[in-house]
N, C-alpha and C. Protein backbone atom coordinates (compact mmCIF):
# COMPACT_ATOMS: atom_id res chain seq x y z
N UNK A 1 -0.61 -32.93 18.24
CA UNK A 1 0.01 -31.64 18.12
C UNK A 1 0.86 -31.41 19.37
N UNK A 2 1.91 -31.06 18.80
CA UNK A 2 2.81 -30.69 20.10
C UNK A 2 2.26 -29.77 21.38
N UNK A 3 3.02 -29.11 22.26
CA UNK A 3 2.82 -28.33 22.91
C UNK A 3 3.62 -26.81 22.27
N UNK A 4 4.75 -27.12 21.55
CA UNK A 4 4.76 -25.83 21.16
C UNK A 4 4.43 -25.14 19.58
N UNK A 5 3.83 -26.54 18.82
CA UNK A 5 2.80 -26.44 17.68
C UNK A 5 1.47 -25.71 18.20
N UNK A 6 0.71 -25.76 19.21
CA UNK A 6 -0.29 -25.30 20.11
C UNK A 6 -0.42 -24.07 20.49
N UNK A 7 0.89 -23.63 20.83
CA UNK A 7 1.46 -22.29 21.46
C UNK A 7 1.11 -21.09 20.37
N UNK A 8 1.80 -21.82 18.79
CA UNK A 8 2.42 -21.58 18.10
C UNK A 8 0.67 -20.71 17.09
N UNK A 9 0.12 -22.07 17.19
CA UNK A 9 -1.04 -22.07 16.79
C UNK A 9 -2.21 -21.41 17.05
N UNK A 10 -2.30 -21.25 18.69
CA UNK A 10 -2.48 -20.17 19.51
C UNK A 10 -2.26 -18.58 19.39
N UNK A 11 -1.35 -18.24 19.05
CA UNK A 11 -0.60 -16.80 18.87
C UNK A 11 -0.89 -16.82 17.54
N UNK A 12 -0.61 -17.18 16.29
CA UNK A 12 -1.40 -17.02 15.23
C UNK A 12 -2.92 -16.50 15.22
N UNK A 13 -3.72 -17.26 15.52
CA UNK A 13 -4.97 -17.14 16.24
C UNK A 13 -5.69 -16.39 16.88
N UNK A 14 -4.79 -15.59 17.78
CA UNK A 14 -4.45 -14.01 18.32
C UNK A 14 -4.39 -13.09 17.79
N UNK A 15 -3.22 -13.07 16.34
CA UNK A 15 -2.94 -11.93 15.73
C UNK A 15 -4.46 -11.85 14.91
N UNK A 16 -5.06 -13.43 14.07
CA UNK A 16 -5.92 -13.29 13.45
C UNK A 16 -7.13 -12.36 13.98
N UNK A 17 -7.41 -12.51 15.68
CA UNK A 17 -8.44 -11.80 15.76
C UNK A 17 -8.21 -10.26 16.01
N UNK A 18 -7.31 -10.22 16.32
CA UNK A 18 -6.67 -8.84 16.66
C UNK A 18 -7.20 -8.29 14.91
N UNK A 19 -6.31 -8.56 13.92
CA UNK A 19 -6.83 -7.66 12.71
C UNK A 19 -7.92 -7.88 12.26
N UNK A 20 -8.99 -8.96 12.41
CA UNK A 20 -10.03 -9.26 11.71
C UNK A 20 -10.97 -8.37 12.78
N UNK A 21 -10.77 -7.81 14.28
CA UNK A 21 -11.44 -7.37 15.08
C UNK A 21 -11.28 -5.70 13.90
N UNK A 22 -10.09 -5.31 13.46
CA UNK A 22 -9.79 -4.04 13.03
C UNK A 22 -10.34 -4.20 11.16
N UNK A 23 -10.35 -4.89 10.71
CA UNK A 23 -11.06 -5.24 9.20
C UNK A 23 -12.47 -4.87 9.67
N UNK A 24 -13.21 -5.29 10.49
CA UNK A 24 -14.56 -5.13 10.58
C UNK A 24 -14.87 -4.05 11.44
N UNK A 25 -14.20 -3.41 12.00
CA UNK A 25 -14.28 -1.71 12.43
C UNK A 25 -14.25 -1.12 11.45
N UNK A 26 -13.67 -1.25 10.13
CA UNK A 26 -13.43 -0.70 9.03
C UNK A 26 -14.64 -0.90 8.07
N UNK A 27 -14.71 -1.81 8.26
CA UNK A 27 -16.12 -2.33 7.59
C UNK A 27 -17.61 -1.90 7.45
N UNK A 28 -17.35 -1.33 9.35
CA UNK A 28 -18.51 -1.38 9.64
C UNK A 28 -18.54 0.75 9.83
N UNK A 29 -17.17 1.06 9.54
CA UNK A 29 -17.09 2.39 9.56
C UNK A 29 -17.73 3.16 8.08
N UNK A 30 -16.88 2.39 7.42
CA UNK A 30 -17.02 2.77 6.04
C UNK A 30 -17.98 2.04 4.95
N UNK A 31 -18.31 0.64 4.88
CA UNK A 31 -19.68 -0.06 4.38
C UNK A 31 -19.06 -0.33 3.25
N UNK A 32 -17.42 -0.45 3.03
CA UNK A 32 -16.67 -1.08 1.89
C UNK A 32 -17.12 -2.81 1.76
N UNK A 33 -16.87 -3.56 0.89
CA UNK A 33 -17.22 -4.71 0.57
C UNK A 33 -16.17 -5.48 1.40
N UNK A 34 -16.61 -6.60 2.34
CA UNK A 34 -15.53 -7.53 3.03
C UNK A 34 -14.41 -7.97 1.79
N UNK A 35 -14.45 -8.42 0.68
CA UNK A 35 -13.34 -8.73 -0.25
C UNK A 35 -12.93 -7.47 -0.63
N UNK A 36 -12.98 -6.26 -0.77
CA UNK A 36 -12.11 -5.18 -0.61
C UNK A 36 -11.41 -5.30 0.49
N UNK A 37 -11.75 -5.08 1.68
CA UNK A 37 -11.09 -5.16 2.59
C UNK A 37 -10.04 -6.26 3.30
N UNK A 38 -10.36 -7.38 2.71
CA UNK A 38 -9.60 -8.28 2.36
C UNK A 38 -8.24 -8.25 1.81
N UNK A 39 -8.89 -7.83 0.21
CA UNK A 39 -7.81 -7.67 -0.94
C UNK A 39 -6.25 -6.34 -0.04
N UNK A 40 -7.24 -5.25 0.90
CA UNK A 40 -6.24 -4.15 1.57
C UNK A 40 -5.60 -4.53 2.77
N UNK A 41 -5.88 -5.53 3.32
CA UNK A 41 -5.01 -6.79 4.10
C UNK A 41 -4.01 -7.28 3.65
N UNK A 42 -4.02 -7.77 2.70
CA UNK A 42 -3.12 -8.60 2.19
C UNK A 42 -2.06 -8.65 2.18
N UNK A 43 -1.34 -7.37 2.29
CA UNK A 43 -0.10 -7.48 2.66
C UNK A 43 0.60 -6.51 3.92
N UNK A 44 -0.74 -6.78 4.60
CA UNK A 44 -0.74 -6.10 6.20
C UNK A 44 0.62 -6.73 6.29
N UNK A 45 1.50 -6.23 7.87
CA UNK A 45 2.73 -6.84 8.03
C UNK A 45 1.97 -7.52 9.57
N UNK A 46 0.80 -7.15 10.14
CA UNK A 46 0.60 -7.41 10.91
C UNK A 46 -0.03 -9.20 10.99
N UNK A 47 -0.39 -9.39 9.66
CA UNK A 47 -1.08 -10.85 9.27
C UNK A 47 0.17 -11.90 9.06
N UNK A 48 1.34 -11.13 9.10
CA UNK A 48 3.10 -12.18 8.67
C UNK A 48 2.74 -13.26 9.73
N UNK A 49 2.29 -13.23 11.01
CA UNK A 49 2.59 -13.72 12.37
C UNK A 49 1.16 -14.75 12.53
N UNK A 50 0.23 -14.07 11.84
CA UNK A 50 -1.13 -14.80 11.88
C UNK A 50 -1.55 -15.84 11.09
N UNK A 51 -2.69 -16.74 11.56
CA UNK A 51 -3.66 -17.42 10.70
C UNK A 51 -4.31 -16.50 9.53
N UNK A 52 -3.77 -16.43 8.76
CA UNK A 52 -4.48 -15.90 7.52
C UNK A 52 -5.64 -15.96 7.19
N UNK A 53 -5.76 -17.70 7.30
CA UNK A 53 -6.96 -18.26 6.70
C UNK A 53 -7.98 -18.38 7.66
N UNK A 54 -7.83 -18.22 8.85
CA UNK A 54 -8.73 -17.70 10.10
C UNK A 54 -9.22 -16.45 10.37
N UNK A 55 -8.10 -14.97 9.44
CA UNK A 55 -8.38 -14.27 9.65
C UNK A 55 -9.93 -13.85 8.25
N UNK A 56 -9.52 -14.82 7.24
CA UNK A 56 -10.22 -14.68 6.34
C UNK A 56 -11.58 -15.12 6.75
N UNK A 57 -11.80 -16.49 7.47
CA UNK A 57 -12.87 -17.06 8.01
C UNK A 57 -13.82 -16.13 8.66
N UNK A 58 -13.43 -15.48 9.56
CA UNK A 58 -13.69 -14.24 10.58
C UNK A 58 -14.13 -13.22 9.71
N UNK A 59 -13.46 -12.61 9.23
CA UNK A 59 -13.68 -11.08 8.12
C UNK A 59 -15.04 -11.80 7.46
N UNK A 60 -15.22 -12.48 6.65
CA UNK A 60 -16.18 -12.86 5.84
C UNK A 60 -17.43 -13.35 6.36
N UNK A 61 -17.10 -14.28 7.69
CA UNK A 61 -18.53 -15.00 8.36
C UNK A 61 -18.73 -14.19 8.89
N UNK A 62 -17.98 -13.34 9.75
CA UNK A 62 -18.89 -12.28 10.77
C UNK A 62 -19.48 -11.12 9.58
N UNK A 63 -19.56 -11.09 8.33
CA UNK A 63 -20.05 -9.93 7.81
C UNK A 63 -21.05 -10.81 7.00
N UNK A 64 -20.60 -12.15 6.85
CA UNK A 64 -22.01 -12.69 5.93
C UNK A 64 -23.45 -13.08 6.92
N UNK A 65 -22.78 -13.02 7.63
CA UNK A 65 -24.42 -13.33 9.19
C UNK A 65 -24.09 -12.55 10.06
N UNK A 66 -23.90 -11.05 9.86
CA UNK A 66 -24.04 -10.00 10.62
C UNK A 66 -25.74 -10.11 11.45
N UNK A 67 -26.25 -10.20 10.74
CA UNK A 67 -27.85 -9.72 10.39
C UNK A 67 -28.05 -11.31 12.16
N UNK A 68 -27.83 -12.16 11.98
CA UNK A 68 -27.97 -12.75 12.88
C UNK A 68 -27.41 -13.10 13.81
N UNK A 69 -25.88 -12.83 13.90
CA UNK A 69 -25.22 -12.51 14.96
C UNK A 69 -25.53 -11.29 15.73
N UNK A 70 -26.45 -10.01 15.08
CA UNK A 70 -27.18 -9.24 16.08
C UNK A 70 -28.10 -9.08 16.79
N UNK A 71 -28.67 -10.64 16.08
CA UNK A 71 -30.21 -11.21 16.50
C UNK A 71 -29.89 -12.26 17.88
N UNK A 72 -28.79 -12.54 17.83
CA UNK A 72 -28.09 -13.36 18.52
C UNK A 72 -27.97 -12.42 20.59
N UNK A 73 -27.18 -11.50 19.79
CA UNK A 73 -26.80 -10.07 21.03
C UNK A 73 -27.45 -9.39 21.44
N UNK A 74 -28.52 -9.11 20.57
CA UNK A 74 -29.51 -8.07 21.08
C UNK A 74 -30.57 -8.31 22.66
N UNK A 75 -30.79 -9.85 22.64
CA UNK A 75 -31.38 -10.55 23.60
C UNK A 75 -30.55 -10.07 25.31
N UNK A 76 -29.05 -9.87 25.29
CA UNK A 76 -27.97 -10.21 26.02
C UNK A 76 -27.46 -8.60 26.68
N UNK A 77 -28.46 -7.77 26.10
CA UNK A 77 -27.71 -6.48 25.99
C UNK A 77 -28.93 -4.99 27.02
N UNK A 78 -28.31 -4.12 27.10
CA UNK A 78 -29.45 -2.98 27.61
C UNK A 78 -29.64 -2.06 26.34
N UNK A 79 -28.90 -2.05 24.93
CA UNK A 79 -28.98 -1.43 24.07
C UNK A 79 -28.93 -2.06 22.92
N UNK A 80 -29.16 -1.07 21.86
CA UNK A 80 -29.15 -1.93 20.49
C UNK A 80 -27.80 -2.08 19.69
N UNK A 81 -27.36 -2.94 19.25
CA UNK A 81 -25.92 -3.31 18.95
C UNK A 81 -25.40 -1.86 17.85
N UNK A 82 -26.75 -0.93 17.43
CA UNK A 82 -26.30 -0.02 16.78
C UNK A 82 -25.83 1.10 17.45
N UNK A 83 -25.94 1.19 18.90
CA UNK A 83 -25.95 1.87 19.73
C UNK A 83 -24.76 1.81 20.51
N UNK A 84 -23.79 0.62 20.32
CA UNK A 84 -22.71 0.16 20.73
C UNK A 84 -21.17 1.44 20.31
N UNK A 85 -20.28 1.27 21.13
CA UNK A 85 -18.87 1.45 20.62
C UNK A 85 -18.65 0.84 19.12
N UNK A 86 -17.95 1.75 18.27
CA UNK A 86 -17.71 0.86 17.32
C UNK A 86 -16.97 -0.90 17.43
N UNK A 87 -15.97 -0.27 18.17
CA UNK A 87 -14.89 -1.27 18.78
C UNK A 87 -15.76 -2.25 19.73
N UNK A 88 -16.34 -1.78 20.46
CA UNK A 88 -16.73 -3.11 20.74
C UNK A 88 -17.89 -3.86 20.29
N UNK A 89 -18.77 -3.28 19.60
CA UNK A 89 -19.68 -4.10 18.41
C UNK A 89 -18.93 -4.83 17.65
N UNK A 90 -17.65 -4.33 16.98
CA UNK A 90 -16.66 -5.59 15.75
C UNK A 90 -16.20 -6.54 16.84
N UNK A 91 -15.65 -6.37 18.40
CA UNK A 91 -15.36 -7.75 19.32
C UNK A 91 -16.32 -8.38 19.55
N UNK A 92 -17.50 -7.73 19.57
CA UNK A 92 -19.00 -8.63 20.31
C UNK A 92 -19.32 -9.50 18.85
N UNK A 93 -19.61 -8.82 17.80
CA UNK A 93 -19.52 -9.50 16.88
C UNK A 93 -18.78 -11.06 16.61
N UNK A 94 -17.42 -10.66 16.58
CA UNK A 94 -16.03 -11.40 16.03
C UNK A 94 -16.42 -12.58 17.31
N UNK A 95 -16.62 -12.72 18.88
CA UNK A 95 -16.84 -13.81 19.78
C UNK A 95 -18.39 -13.91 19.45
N UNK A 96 -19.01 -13.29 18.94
CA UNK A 96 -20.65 -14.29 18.56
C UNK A 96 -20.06 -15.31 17.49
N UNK A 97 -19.78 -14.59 16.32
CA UNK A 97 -19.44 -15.78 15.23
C UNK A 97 -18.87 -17.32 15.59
N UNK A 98 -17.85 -16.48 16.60
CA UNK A 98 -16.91 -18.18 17.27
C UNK A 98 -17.51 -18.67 18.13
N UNK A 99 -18.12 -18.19 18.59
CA UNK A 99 -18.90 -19.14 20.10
C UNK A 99 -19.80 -19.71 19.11
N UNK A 100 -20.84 -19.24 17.97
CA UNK A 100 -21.41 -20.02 17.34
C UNK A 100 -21.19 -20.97 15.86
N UNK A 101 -20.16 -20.53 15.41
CA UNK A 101 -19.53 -21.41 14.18
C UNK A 101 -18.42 -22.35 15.13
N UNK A 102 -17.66 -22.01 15.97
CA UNK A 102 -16.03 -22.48 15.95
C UNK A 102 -15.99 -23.44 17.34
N UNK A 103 -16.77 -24.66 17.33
CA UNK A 103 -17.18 -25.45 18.57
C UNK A 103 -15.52 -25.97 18.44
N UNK A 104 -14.97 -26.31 18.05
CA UNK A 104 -13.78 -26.26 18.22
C UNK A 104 -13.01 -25.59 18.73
N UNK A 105 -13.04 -23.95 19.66
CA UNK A 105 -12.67 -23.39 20.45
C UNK A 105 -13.46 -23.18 21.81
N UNK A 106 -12.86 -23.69 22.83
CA UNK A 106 -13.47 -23.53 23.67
C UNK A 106 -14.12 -22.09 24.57
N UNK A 107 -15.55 -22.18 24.75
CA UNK A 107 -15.97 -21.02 25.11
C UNK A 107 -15.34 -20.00 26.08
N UNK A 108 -14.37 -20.73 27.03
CA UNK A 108 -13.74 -19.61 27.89
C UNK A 108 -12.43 -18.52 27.10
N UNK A 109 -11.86 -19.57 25.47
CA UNK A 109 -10.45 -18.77 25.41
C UNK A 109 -11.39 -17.41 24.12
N UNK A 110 -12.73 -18.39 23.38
CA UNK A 110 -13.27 -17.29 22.87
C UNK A 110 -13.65 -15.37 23.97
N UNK A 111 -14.29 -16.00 25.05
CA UNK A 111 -14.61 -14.72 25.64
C UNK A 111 -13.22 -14.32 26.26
N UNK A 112 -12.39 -14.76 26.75
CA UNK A 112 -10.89 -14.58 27.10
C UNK A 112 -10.45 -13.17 25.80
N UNK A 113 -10.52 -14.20 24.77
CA UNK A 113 -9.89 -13.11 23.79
C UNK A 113 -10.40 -11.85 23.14
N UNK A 114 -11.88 -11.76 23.61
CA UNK A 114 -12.59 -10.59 23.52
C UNK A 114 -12.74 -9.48 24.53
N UNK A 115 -12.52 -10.79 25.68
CA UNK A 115 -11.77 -8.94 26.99
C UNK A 115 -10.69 -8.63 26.34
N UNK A 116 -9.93 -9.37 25.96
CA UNK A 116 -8.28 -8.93 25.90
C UNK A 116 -8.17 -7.58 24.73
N UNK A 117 -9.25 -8.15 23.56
CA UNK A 117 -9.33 -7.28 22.33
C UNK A 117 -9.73 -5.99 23.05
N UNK A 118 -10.94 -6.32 24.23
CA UNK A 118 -11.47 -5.29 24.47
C UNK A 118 -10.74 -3.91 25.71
N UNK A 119 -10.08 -4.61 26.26
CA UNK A 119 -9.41 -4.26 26.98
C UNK A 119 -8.09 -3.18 26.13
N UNK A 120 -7.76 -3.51 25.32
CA UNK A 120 -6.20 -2.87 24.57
C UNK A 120 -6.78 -2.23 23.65
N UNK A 121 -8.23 -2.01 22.89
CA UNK A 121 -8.77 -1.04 22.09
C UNK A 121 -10.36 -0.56 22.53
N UNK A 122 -10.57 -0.79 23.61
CA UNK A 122 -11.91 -0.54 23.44
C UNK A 122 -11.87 0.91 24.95
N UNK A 123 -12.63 0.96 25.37
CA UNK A 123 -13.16 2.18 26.53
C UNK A 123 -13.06 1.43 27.99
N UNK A 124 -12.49 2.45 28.62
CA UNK A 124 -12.03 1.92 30.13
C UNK A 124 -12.38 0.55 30.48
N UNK A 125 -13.70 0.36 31.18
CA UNK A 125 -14.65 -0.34 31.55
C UNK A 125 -15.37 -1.58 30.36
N UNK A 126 -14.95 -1.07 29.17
CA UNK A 126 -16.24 -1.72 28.21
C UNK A 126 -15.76 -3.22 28.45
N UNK A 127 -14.57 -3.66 29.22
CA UNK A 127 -14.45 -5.22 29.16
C UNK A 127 -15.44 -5.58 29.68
N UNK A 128 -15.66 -4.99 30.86
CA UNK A 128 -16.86 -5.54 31.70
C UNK A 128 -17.94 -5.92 31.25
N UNK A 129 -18.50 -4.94 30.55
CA UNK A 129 -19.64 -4.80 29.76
C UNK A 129 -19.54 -6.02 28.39
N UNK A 130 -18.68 -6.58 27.75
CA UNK A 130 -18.10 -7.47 27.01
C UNK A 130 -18.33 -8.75 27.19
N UNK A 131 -17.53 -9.03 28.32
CA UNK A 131 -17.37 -10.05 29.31
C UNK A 131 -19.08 -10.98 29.92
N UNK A 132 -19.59 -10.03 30.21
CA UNK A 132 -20.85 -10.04 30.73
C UNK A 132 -21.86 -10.26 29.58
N UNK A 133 -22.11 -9.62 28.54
CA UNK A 133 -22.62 -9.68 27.24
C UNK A 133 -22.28 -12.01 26.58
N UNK A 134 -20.70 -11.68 26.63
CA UNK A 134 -20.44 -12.89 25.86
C UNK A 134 -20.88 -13.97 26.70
N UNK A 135 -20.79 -13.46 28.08
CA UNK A 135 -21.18 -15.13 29.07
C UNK A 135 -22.80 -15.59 29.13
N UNK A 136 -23.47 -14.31 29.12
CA UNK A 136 -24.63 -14.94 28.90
C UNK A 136 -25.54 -15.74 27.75
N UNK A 137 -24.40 -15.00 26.59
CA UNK A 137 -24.41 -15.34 25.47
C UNK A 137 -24.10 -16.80 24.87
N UNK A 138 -23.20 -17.29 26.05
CA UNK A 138 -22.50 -18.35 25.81
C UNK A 138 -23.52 -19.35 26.39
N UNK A 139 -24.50 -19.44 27.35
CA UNK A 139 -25.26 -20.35 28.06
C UNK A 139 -26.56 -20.65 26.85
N UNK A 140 -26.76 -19.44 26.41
CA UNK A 140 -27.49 -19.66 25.08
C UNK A 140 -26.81 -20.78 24.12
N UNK A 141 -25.78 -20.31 23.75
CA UNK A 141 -24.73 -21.12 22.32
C UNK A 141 -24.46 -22.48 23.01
N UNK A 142 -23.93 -22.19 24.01
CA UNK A 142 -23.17 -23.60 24.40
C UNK A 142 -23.52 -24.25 25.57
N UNK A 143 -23.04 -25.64 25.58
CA UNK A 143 -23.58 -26.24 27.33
C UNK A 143 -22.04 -25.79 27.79
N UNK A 144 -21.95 -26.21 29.08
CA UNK A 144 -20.63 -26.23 29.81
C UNK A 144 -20.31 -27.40 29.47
């Protein structure tokens, strides 16, 4: 793969988590069915730029093993994931799924992209709190 196939591939990848971070705020606001919410994606303008099929991966795995991706966080945390920001329960979520399905991304650009999510929608400080959550999280999931 090139370097600007990579780039390219990269920023796709971005947008995917960016809306699949906002599908499962929705999700988790309202308790609509992930393929509804899907089907009301579909012709987001915001998905033109994205992995589609990443964003689909995401929307669906993080809601089909919710139940253990909180079993996952809860260990990592001072509160209960029900107790969380909305916004940042769907990012803590969305980097559990990938740190534990997507060994194919490396653990630093997964927590990378969950400050970033967290940082541009979430509460002053909550990167910190994010950041800190996913790294310890990550010694669990992954070796270095």
């Amino acid at each position: 793969m090139s370097s600007a196939e990579a780039r390219r591939l990269s920023h796709a990848r971005r947008q995917a988590r960016r809306v699949a971070m906002q599908a499962l705020y929705q999700w988790q606001m309202t308790g609509y069915e992930p393929k509804d919410i899907l089907l009301q994606y579909r012709d987001d303008p915001e998905l033109e730029k994205a992995d589609r099929e990443y964003f689909r991966d995401l929307l669906l795995g993080v809601t089909d093993e919710v139940t253990d991706l909180d079993e996952l966080l809860t260990p990592h945390m001072d509160r209960a994931v029900e107790q969380l920001d909305p916004v940042e329960r769907a990012i803590l979520r969305l980097a559990t799924f990938e740190l534990k399905e997507r060994m194919d991304i490396p653990y630093r650009v997964v927590i990378n992209e969950a400050v970033e999510l967290t940082r541009k929608f979430g509460a002053t400080d909550a990167y910190k709190y994010v950041n800190g959550v996913l790294d310890k999280l990550r010694r669990e999931l992954r070796e270095i």
